[in-house]
Protein backbone atom coordinates (compact mmCIF):
# COMPACT_ATOMS: atom_id res chain seq x y z
CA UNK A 1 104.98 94.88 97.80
CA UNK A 2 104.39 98.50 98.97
CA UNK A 3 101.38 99.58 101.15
CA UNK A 4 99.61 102.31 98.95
CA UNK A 5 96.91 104.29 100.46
CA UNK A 6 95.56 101.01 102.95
CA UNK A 7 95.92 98.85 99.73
CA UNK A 8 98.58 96.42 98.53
CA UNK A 9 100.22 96.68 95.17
CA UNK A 10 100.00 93.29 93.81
CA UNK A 11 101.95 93.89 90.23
CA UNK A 12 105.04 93.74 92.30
CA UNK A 13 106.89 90.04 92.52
CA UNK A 14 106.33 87.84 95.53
CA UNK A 15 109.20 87.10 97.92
CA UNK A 16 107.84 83.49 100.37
CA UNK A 17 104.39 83.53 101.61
CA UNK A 18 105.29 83.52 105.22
CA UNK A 19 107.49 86.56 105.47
CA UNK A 20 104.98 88.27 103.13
CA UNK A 21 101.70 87.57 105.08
CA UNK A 22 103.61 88.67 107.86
CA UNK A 23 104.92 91.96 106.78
CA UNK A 24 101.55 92.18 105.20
CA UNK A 25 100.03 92.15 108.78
CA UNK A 26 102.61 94.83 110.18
CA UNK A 27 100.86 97.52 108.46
CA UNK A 28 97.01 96.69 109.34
CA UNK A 29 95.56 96.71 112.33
CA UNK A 30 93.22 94.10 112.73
CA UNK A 31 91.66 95.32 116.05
CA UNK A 32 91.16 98.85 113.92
CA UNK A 33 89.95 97.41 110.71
CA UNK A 34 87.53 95.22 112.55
CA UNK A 35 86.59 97.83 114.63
CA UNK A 36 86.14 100.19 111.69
CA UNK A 37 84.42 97.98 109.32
CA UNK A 38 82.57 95.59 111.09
CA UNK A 39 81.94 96.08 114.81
CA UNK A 40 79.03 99.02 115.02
CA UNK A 41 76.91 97.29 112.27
CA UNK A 42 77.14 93.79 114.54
CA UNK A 43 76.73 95.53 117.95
CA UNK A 44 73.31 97.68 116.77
CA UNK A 45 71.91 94.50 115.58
CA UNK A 46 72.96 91.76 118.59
CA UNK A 47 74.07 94.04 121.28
CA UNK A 48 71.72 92.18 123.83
CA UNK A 49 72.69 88.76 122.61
CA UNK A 50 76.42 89.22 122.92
CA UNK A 51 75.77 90.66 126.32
CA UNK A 52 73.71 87.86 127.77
CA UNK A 53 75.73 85.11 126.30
CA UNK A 54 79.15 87.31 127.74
CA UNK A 55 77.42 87.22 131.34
CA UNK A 56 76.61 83.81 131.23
CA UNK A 57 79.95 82.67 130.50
CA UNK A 58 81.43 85.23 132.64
CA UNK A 59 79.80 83.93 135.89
CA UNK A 60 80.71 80.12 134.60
CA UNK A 61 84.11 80.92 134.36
CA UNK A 62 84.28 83.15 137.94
CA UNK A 63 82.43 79.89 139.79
CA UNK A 64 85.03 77.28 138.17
CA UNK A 65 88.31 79.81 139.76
CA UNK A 66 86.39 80.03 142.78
CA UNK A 67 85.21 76.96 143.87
CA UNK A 68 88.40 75.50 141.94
CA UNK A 69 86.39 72.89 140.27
CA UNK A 70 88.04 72.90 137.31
CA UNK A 71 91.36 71.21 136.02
CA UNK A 72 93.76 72.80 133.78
CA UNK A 73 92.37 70.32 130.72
CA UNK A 74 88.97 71.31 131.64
CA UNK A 75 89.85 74.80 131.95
CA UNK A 76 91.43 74.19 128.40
CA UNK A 77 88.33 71.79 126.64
CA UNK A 78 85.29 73.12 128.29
CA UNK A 79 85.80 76.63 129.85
CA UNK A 80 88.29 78.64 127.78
CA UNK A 81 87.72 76.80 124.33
CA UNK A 82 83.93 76.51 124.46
CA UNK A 83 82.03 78.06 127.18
CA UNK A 84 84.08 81.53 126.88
CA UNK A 85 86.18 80.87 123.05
CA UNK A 86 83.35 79.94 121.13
CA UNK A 87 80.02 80.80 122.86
CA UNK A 88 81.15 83.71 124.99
CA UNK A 89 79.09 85.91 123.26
CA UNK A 90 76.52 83.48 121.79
CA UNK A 91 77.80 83.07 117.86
CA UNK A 92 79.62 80.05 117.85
CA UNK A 93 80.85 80.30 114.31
CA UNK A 94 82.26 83.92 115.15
CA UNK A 95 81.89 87.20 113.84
CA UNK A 96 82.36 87.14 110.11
CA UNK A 97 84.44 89.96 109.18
CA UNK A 98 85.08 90.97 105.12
CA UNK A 99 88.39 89.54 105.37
CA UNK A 100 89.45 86.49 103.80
CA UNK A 101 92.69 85.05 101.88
CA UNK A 102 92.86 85.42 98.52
CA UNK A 103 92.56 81.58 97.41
CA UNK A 104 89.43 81.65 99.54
CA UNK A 105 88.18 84.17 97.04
CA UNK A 106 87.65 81.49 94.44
CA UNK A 107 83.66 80.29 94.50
CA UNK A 108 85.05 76.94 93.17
CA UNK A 109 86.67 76.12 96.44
CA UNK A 110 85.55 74.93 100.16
CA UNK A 111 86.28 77.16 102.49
CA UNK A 112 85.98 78.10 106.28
CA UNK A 113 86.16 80.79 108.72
CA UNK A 114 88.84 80.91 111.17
CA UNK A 115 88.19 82.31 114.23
CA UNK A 116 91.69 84.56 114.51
CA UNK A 117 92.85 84.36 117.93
CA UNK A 118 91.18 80.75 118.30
CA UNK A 119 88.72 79.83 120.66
CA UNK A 120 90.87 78.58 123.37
CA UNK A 121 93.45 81.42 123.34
CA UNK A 122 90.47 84.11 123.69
CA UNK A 123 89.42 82.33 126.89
CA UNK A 124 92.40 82.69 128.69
CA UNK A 125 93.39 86.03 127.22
CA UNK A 126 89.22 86.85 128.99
CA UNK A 127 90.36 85.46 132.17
CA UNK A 128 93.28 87.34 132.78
CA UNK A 129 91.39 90.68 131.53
CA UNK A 130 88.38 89.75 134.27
CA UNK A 131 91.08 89.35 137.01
CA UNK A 132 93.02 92.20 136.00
CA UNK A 133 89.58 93.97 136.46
CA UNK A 134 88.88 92.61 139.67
CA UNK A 135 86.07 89.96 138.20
CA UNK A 136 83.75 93.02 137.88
CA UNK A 137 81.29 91.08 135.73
CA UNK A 138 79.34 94.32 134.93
CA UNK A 139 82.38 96.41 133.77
CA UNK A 140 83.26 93.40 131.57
CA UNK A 141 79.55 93.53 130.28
CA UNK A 142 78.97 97.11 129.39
CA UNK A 143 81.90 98.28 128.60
CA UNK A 144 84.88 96.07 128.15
CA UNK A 145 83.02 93.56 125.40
CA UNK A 146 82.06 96.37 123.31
CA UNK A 147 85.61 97.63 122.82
CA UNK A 148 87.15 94.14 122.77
CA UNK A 149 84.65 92.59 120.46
CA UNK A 150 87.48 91.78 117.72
CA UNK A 151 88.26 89.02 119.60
CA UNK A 152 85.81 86.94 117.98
CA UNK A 153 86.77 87.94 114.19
CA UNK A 154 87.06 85.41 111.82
CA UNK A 155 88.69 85.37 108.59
CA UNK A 156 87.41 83.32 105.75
CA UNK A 157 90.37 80.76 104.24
CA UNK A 158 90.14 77.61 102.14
CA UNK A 159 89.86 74.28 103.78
CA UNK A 160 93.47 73.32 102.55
CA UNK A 161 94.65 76.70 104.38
CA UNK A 162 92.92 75.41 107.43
CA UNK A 163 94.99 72.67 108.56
CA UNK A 164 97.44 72.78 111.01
CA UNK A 165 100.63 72.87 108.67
CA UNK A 166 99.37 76.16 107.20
CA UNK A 167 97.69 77.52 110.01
CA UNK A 168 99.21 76.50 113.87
CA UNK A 169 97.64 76.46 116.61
CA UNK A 170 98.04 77.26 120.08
CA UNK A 171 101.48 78.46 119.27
CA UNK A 172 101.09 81.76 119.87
CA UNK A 173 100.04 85.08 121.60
CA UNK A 174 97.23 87.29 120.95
CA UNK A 175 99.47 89.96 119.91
CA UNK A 176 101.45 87.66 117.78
CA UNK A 177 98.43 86.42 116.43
CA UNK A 178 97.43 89.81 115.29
CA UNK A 179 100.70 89.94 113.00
CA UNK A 180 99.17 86.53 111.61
CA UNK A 181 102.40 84.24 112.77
CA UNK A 182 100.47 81.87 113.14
CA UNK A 183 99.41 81.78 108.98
CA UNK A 184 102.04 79.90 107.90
CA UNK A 185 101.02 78.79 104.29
CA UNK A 186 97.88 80.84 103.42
CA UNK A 187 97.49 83.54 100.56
CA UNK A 188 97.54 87.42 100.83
CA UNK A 189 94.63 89.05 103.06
CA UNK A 190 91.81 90.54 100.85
CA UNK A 191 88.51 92.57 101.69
CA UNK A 192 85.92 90.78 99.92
CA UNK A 193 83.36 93.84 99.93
CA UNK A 194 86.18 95.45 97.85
CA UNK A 195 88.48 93.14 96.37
CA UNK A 196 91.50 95.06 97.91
CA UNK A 197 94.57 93.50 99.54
CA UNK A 198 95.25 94.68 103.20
């Protein structure tokens, strides 16, 4: 399928689904669609929240690595996966974003929003970002979460797309991620404000 003008021409056959979700994902930046279609409109209206909630689990996560209180499975369960993954910046569920597959398009179906990167992988991509800026939990605040707010994205599939066979997990990187390796057996991306393949 080529790539016209952001869009995907979908007259053109079908090769395998993996392969073509994947080169799919080569030409769209996630980080700059998010950022582009979603991000300002979320951060005008919960700016505050996200903050607050980011602090919170900030100064959690620097007490665990500094008192080393924390195993590696509780690093894993409780710290990266919930305290930073899914409430790091207060919205459990994620940031909906107008992506979803195309199967998930049908009203007739259940579906689900998949956090991207998945909650566990965004904790421990935050801690090595809040090391690698010396654990400056202001700088991480007010100006790191704002650009990095992506992170949290979810994309809307089908319950059936939401297992593990079609979607693994923790398999893979948060750039690898952002090619959609992980989506194994899921339909095309789609913008559901427009209709539009990615």
């Amino acid at each position: 399928m080529n790539n016209v003008n952001g869009f995907w021409n979908v007259k053109e056959p079908i090769v395998d689904k993996e392969s073509q979700c994947y080169n799919q994902m080569k030409q769209v930046n996630l980080k700059k669609y998010f950022n582009d279609n979603t991000r300002d409109t979320l951060w005008i209206k919960y700016e505050e929240t996200y903050k607050s909630w980011f602090r919170l689990a900030l100064s959690i996560l620097k007490t665990c690595t500094d008192d080393g209180i924390a195993t590696e499975k509780q690093y894993n369960q409780l710290i990266y996966r919930n305290v930073v993954g899914y409430m790091g910046i207060g919205k459990q569920k994620g940031l909906a974003s107008s992506l979803s597959t195309k199967a998930a398009m049908n009203t007739k179906v259940k579906t689900k929003d998949d956090h991207l990167f998945g909650a566990t992988e965004i904790g421990k991509y935050i801690h090595q970002e809040f090391e690698h800026n010396n654990w400056n939990i202001d700088y991480m605040v007010n100006d790191w979460l704002y650009k990095n707010l992506w992170l949290w994205l979810t994309i809307r599939v089908t319950s059936t797309e939401h297992s593990a066979n079609n979607i693994l997990q923790n398999t893979h990187t948060i750039e690898e991620k952002l090619l959609l390796k992980h989506y194994k057996n899921v339909s095309l991306i789609m913008d559901r404000k427009t209709g539009m393949l990615l």
